[in-house]
C-alpha atoms as a PDB file:
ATOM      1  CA  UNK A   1      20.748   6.671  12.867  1.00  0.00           C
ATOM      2  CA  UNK A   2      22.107   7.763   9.733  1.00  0.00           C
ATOM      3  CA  UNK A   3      25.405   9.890  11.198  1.00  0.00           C
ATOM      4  CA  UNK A   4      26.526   6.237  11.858  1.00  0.00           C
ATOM      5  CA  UNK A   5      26.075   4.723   7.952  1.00  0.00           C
ATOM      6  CA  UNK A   6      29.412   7.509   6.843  1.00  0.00           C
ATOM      7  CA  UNK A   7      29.969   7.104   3.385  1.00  0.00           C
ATOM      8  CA  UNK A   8      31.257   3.624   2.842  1.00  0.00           C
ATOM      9  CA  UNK A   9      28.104   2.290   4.285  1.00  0.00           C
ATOM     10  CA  UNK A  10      26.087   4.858   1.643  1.00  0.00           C
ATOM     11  CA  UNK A  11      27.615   3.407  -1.152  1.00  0.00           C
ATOM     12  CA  UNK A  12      27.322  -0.417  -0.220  1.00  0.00           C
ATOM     13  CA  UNK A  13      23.490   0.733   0.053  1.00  0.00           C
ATOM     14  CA  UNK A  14      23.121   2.476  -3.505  1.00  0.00           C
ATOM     15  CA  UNK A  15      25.219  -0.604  -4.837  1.00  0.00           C
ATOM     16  CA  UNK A  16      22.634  -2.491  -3.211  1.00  0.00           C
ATOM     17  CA  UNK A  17      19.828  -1.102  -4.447  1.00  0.00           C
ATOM     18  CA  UNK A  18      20.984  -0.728  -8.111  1.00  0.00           C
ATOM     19  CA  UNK A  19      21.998  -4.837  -8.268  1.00  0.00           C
ATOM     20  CA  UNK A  20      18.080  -5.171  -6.902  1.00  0.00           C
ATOM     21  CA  UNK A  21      16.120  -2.587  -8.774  1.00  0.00           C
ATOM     22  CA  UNK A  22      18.261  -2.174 -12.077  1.00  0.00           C
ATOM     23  CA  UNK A  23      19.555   0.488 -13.628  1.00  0.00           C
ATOM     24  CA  UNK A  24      16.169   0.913 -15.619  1.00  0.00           C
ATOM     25  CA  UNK A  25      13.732   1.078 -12.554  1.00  0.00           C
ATOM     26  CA  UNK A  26      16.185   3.414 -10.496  1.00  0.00           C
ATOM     27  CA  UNK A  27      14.787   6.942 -12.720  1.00  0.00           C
ATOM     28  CA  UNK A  28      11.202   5.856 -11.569  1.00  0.00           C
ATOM     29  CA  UNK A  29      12.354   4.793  -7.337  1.00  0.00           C
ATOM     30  CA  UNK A  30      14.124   8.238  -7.738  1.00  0.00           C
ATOM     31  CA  UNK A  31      11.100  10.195  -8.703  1.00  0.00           C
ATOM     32  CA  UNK A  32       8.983   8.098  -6.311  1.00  0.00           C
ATOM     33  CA  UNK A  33      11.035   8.918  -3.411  1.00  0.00           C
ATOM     34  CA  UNK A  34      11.175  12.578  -4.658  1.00  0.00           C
ATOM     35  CA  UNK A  35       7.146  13.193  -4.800  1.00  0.00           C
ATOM     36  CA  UNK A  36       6.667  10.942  -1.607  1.00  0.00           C
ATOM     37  CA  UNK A  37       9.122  13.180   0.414  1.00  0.00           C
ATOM     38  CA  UNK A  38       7.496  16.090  -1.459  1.00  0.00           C
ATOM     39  CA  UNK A  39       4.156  15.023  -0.290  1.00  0.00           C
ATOM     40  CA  UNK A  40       5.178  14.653   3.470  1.00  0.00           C
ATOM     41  CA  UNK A  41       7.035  17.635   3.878  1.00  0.00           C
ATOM     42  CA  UNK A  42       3.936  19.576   2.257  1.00  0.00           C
ATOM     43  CA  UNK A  43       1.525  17.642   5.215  1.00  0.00           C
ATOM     44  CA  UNK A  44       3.611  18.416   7.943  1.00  0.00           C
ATOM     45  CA  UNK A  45       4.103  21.899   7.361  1.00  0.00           C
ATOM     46  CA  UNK A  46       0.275  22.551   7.151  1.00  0.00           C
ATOM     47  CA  UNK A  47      -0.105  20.483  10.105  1.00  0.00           C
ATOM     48  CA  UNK A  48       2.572  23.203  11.668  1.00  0.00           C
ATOM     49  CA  UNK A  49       0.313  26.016  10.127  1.00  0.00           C
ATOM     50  CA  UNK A  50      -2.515  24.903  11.067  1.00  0.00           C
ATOM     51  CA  UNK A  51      -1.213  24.313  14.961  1.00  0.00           C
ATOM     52  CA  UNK A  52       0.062  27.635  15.055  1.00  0.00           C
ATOM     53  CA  UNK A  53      -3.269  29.114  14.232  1.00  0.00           C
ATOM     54  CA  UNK A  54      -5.208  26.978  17.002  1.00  0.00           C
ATOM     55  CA  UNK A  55      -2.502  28.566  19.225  1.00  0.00           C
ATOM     56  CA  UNK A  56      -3.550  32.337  17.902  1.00  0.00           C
ATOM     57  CA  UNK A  57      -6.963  31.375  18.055  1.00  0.00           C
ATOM     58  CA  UNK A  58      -6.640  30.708  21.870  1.00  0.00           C
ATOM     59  CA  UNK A  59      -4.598  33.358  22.727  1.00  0.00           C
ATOM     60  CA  UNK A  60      -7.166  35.563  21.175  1.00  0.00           C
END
């Protein structure tokens, strides 16, 4: 989905989103977006871990 934004389309988004949010909210969406991707990227690589050792525990 996103190959097909290309760069124009990017900018007309982040021009978007600063005329809604203001250039005083967009430190705070930043870090927000930052810990929330942090957060999911932490939960699915224990899920991976953790399905990898239900897979060792079978094979055992």
């Amino acid at each position: 989905m996103l190959q097909n934004i290309g760069f124009p389309g990017l900018m007309m988004i982040m021009v978007v989103v600063l005329i809604i949010f203001g250039p005083s909210k967009l430190p705070e969406l930043g870090r927000a977006v930052g810990r929330t991707l942090h957060e999911f990227k932490a939960s699915a690589k224990e899920l991976v871990s953790d399905n990898k050792e239900e897979v060792t525990d079978s094979k055992s």
